[in-house]
N, C-alpha and C. Protein backbone atom coordinates (compact mmCIF):
# COMPACT_ATOMS: atom_id res chain seq x y z
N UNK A 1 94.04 45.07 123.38
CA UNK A 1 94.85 45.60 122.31
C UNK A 1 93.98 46.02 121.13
N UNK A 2 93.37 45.02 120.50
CA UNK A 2 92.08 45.69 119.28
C UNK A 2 91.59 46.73 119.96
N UNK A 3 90.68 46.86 121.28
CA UNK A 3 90.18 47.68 121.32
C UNK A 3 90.79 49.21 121.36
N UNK A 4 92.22 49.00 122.00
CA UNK A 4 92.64 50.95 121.57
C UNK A 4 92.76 50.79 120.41
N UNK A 5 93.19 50.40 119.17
CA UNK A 5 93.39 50.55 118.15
C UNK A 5 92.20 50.82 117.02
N UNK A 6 91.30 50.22 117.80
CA UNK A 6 89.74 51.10 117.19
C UNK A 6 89.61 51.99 117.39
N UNK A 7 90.38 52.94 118.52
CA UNK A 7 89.94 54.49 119.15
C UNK A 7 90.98 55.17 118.35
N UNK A 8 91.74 54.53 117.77
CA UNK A 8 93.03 55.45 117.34
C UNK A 8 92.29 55.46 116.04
N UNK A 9 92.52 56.77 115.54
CA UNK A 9 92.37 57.50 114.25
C UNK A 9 93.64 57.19 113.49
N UNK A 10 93.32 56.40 111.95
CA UNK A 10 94.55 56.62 111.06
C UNK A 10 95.10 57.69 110.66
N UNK A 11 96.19 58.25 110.92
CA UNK A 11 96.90 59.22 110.17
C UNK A 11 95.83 59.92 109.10
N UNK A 12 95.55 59.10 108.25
CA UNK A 12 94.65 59.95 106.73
C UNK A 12 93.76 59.73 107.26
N UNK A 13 92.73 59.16 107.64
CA UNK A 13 91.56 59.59 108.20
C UNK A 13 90.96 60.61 108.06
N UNK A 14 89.63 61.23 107.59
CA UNK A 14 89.08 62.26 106.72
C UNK A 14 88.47 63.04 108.69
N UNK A 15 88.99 63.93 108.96
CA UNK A 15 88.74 64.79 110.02
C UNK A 15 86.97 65.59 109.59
N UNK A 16 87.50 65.96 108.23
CA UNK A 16 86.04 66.78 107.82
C UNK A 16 84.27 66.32 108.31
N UNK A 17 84.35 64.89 108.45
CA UNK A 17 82.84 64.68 108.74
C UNK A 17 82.74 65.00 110.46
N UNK A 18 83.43 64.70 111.19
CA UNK A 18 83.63 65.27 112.52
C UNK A 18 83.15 66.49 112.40
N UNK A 19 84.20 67.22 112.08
CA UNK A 19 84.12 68.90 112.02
C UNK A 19 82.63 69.56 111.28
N UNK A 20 81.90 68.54 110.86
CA UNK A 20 80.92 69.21 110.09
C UNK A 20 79.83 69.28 111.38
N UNK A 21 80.06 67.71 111.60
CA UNK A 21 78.73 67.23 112.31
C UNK A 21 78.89 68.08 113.53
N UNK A 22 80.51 68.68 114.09
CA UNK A 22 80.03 69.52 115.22
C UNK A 22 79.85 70.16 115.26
N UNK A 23 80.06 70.78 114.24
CA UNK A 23 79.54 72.64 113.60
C UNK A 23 77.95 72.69 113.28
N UNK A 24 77.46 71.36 112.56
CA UNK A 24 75.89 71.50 112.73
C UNK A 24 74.93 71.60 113.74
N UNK A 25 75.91 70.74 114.73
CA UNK A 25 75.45 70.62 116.12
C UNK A 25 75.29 71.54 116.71
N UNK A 26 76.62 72.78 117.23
CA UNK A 26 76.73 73.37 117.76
C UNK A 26 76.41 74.92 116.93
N UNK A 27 76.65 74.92 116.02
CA UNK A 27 76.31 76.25 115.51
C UNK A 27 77.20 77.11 115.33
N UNK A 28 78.21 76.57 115.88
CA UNK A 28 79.83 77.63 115.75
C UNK A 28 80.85 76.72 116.59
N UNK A 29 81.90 76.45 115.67
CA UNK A 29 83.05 75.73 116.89
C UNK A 29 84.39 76.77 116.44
N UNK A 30 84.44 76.68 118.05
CA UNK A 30 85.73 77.75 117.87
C UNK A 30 86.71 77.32 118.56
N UNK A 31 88.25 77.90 117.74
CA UNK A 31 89.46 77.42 118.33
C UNK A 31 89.97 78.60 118.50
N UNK A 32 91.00 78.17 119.52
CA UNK A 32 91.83 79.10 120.35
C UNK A 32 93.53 78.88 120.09
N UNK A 33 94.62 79.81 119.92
CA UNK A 33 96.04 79.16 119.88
C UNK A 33 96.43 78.69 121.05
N UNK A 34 97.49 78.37 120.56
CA UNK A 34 97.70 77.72 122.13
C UNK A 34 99.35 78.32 122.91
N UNK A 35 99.10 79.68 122.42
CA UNK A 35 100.24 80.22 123.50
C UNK A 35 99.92 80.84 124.86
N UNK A 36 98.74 80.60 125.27
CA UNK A 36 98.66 80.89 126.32
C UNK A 36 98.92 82.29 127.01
N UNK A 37 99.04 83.05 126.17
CA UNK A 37 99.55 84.45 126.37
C UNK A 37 98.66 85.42 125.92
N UNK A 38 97.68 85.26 126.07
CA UNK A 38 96.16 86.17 125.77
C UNK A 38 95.85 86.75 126.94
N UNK A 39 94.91 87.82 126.33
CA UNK A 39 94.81 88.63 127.89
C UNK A 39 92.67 88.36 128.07
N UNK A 40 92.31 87.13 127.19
CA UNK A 40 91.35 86.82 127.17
C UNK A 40 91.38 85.70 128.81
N UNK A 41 89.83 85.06 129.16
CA UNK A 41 89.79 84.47 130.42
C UNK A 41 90.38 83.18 130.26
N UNK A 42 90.51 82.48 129.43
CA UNK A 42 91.31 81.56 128.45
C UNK A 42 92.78 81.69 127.93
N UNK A 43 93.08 82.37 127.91
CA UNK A 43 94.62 82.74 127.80
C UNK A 43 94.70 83.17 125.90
N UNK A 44 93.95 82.66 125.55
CA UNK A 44 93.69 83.12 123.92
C UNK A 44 94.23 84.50 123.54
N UNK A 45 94.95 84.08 122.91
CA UNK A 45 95.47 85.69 122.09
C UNK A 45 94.37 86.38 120.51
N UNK A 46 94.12 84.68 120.51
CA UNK A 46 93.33 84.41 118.90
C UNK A 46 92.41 83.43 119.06
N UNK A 47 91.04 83.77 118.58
CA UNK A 47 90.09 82.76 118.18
C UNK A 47 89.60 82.78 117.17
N UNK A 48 89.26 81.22 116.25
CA UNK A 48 88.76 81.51 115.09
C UNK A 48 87.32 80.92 115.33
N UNK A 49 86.03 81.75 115.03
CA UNK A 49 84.96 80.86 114.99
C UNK A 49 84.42 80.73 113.56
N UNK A 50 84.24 79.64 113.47
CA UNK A 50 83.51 78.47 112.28
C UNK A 50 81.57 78.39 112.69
N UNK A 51 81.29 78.74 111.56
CA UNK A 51 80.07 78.91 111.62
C UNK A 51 79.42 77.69 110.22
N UNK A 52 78.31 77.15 110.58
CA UNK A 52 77.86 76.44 109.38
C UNK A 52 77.55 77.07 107.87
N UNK A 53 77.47 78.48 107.57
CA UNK A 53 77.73 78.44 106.61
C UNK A 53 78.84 78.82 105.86
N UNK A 54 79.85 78.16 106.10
CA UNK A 54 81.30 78.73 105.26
C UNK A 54 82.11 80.04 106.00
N UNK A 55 81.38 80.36 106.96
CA UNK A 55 81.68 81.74 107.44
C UNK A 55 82.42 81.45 108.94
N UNK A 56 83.59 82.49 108.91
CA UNK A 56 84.70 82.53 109.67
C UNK A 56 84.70 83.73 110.46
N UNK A 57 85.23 83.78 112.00
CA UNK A 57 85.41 85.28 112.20
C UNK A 57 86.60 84.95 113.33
N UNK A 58 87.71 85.79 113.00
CA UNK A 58 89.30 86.05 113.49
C UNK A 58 89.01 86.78 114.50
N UNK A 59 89.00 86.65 115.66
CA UNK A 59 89.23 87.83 116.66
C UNK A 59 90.30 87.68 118.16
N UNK A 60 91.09 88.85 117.30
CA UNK A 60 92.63 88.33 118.37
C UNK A 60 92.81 89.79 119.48
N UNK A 61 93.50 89.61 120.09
CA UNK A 61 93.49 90.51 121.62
C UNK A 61 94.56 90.08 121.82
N UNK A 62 95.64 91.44 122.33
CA UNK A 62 96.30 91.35 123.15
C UNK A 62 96.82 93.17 123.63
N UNK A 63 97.52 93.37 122.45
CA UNK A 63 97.90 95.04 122.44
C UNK A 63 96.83 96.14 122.14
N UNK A 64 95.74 95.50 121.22
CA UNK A 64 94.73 95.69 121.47
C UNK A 64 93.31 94.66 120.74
N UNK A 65 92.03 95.12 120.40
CA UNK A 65 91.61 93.96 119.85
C UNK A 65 90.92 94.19 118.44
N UNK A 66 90.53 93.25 117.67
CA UNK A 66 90.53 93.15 116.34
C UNK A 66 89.11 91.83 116.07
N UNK A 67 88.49 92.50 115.13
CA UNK A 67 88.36 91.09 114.39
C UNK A 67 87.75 91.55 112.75
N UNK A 68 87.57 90.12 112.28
CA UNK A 68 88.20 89.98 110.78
C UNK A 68 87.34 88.73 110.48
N UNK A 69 85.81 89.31 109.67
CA UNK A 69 85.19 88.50 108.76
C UNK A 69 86.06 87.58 107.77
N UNK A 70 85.32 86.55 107.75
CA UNK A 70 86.26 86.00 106.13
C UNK A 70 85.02 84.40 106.12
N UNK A 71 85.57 83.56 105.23
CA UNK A 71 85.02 82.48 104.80
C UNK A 71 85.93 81.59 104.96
N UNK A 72 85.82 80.17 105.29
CA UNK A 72 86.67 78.85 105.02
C UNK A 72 85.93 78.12 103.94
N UNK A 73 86.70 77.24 103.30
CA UNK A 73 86.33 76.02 102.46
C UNK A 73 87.49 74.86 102.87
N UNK A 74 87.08 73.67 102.55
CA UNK A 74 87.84 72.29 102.78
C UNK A 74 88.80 72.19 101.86
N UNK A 75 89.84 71.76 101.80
CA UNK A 75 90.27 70.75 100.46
C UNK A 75 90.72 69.47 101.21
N UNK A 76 91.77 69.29 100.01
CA UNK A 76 92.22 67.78 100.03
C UNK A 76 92.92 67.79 101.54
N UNK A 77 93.14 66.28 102.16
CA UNK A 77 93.77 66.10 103.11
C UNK A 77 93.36 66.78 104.81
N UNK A 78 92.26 66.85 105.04
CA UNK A 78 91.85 67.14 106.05
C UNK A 78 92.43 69.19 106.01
N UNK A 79 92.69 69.15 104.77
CA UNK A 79 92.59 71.57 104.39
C UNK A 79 91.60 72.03 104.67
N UNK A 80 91.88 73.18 105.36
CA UNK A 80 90.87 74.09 105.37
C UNK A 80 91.70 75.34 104.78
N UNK A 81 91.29 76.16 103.99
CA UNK A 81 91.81 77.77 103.48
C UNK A 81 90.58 78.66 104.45
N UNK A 82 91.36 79.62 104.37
CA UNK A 82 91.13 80.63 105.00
C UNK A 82 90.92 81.50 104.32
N UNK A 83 89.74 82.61 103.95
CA UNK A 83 90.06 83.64 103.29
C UNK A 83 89.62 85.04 104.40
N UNK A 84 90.36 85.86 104.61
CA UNK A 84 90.21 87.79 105.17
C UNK A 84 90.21 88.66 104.25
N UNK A 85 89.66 89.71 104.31
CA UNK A 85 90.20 90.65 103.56
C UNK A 85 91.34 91.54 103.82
N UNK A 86 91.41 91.65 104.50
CA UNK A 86 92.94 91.95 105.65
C UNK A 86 93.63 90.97 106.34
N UNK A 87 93.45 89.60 106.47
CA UNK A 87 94.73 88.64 106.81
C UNK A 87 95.14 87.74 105.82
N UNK A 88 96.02 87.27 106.03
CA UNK A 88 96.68 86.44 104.84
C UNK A 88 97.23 85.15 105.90
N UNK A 89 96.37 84.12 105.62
CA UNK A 89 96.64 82.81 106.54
C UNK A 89 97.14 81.91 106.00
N UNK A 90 98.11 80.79 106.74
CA UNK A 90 98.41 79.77 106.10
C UNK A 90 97.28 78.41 105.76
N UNK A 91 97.66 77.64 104.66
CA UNK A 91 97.12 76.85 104.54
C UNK A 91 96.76 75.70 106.04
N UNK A 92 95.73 75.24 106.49
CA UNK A 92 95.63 74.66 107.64
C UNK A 92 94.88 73.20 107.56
N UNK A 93 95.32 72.43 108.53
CA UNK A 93 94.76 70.58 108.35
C UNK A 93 94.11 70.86 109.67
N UNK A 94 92.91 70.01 109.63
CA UNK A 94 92.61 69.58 110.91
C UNK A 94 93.38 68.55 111.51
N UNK A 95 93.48 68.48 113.15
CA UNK A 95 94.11 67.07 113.21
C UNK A 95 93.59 66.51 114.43
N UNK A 96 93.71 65.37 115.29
CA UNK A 96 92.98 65.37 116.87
C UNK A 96 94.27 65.69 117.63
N UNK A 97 93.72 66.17 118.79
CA UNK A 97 94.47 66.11 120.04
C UNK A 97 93.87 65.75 121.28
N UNK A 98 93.90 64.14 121.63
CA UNK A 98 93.20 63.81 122.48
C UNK A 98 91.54 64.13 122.09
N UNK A 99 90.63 64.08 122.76
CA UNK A 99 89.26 63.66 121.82
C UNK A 99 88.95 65.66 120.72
N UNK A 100 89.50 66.28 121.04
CA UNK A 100 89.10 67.52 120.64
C UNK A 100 89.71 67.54 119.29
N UNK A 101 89.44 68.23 118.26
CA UNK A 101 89.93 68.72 116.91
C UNK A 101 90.96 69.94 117.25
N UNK A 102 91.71 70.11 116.19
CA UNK A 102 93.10 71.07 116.24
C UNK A 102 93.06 71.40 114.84
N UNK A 103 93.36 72.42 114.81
CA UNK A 103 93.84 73.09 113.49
C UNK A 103 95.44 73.28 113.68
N UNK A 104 96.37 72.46 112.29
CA UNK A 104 97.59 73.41 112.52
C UNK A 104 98.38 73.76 111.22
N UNK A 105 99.28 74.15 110.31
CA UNK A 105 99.98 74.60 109.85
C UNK A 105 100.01 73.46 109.02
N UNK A 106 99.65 73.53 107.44
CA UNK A 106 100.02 71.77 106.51
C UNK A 106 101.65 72.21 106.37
N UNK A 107 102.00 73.19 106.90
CA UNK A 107 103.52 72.69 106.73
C UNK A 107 104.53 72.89 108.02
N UNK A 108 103.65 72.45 108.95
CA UNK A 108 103.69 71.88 110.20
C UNK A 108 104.18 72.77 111.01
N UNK A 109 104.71 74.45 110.54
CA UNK A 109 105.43 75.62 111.10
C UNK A 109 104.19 75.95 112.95
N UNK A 110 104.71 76.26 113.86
CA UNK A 110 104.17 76.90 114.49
C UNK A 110 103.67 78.39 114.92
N UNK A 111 104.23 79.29 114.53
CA UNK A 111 104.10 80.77 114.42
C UNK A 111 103.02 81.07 113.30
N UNK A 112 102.75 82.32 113.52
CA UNK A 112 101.60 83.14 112.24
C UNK A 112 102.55 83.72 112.72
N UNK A 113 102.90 84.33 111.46
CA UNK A 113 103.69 85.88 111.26
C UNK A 113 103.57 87.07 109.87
N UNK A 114 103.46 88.04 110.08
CA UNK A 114 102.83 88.61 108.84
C UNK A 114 101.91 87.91 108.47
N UNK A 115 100.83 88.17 109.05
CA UNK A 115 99.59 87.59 108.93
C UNK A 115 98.39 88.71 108.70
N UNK A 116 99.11 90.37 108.88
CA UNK A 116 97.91 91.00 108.43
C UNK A 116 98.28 91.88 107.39
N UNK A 117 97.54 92.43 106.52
CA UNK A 117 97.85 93.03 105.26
C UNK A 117 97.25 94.49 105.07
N UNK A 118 97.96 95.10 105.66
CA UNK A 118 98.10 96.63 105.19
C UNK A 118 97.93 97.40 103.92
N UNK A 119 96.90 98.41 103.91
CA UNK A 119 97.32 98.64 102.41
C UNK A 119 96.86 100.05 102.58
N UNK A 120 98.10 100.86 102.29
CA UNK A 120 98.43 102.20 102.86
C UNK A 120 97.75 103.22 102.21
N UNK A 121 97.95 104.23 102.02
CA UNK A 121 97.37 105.83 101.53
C UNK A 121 97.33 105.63 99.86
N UNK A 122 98.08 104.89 99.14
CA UNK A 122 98.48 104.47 97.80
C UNK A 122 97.74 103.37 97.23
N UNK A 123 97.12 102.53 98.37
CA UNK A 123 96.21 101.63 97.74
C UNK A 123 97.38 99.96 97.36
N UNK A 124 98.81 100.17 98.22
CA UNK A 124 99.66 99.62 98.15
C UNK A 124 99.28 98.51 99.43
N UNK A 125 98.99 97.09 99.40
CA UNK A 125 99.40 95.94 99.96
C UNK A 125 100.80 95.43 100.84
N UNK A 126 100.70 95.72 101.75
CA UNK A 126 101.80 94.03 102.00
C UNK A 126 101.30 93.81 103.51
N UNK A 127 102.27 92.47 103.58
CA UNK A 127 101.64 91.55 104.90
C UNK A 127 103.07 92.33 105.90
N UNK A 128 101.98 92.10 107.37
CA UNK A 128 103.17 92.89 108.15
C UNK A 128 102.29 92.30 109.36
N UNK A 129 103.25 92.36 110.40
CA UNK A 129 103.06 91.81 111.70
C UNK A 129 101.45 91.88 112.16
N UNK A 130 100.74 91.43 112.60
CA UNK A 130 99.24 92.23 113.57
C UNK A 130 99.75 92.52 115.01
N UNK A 131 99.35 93.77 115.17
CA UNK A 131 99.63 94.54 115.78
C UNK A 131 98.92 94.10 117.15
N UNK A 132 98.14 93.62 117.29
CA UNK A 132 97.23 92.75 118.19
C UNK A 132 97.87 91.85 118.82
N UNK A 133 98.83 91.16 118.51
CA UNK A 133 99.30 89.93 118.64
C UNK A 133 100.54 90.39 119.65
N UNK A 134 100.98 89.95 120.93
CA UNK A 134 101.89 90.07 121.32
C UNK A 134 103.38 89.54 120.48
N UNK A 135 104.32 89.75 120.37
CA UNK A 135 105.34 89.51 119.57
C UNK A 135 105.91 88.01 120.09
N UNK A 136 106.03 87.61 121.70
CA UNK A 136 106.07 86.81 122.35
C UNK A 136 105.34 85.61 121.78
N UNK A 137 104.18 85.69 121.61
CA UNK A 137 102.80 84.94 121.36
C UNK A 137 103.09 84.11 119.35
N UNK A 138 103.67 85.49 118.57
CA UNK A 138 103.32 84.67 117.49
C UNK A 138 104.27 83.05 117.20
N UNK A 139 105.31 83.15 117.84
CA UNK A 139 106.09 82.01 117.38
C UNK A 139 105.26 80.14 117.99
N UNK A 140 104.15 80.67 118.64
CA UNK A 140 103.27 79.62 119.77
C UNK A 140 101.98 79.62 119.17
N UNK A 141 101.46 80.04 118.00
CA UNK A 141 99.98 80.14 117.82
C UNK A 141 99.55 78.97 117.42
N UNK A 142 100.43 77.90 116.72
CA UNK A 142 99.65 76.70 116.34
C UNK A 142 100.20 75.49 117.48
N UNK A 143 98.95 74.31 117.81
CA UNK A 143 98.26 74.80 116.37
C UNK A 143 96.88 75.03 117.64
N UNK A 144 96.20 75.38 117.17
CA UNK A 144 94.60 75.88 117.00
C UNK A 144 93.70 74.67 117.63
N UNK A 145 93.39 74.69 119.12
CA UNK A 145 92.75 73.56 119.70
C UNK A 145 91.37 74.67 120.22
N UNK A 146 90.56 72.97 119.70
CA UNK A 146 89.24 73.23 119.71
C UNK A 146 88.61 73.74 121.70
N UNK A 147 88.17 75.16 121.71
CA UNK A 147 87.62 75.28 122.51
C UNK A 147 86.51 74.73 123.60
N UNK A 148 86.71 73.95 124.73
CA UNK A 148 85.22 73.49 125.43
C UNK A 148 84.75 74.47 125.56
N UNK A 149 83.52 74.06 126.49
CA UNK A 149 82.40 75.05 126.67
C UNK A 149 83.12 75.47 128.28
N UNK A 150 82.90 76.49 128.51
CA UNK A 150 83.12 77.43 129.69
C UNK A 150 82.03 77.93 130.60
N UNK A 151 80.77 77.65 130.17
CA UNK A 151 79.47 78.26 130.73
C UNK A 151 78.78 77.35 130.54
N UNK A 152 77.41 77.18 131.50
CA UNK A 152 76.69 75.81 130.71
C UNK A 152 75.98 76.31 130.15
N UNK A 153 75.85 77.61 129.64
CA UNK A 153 74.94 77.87 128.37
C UNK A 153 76.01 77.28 127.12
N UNK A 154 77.23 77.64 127.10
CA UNK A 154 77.52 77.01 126.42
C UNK A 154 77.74 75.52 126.26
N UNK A 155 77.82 75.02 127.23
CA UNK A 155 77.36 73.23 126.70
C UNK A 155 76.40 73.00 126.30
N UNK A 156 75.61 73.28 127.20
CA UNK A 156 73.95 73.24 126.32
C UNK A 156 74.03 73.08 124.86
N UNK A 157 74.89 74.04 124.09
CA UNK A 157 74.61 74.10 122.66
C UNK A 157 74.95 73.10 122.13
């Protein structure tokens, strides 16, 4: 009995030193949604890769494909923000799922929707569907489980 209860993570439990140490390790950890409705070898519609320095890259596939520089930073409560210059993301927690890390929604929603931001002939803004994204797919995107390795070059890393 003690001993699962040492394996179990408290609720608040700070996720961030994990996530650092595997990003130093590895050099990039990347997550995938989990609708399964990607036309990637993984079923991924969306991956986000995390790179050690602050740096993020969005690249989603389905209708067709896309990707989208940006930066993360931490906050309080196991947050990560997101910044694109063309997407507009929700605020996100790390959390576990079984031994892997997850990213999902701090207000626990499952869908991204209007998640990309248009800004037309006028220099006019707004958020509107990504066009990338099967329509099927967005109500399933969170949350965001951490990718294994698929190749043993990629374990290696």
């Amino acid at each position: 009995m003690l001993d699962a209860c040492s394996r179990t993570q408290p609720q608040n439990a700070s996720l961030v030193p994990q996530f650092k140490e595997e990003i130093n390790k590895k050099k990039e950890l990347v997550f995938i949604d989990s609708s399964h409705l990607g036309a990637s070898m993984d079923g991924a519609i969306l991956s986000l890769h995390f790179f050690v320095d602050s740096k993020v890259h969005l690249y989603t596939w389905g209708n067709g494909f896309s990707n989208y520089p940006g930066t993360y930073a931490y906050t309080e409560d196991n947050g990560i923000d997101l910044s694109f210059a063309d997407q507009k993301w929700p605020r996100l927690r790390l959390l576990k799922q079984g031994n892997l890390l997850a990213l999902g929604r701090k207000d626990g929603l499952k869908a991204l929707e209007k998640s990309f931001v248009h800004t037309d002939e006028n220099g006019t803004r707004r958020q509107v569907e990504d066009g990338d994204i099967y329509p099927e797919a967005r109500p399933l995107i969170f949350p965001l489980v951490q990718r294994i390795a698929t190749t043993k070059q990629e374990a290696a890393k």
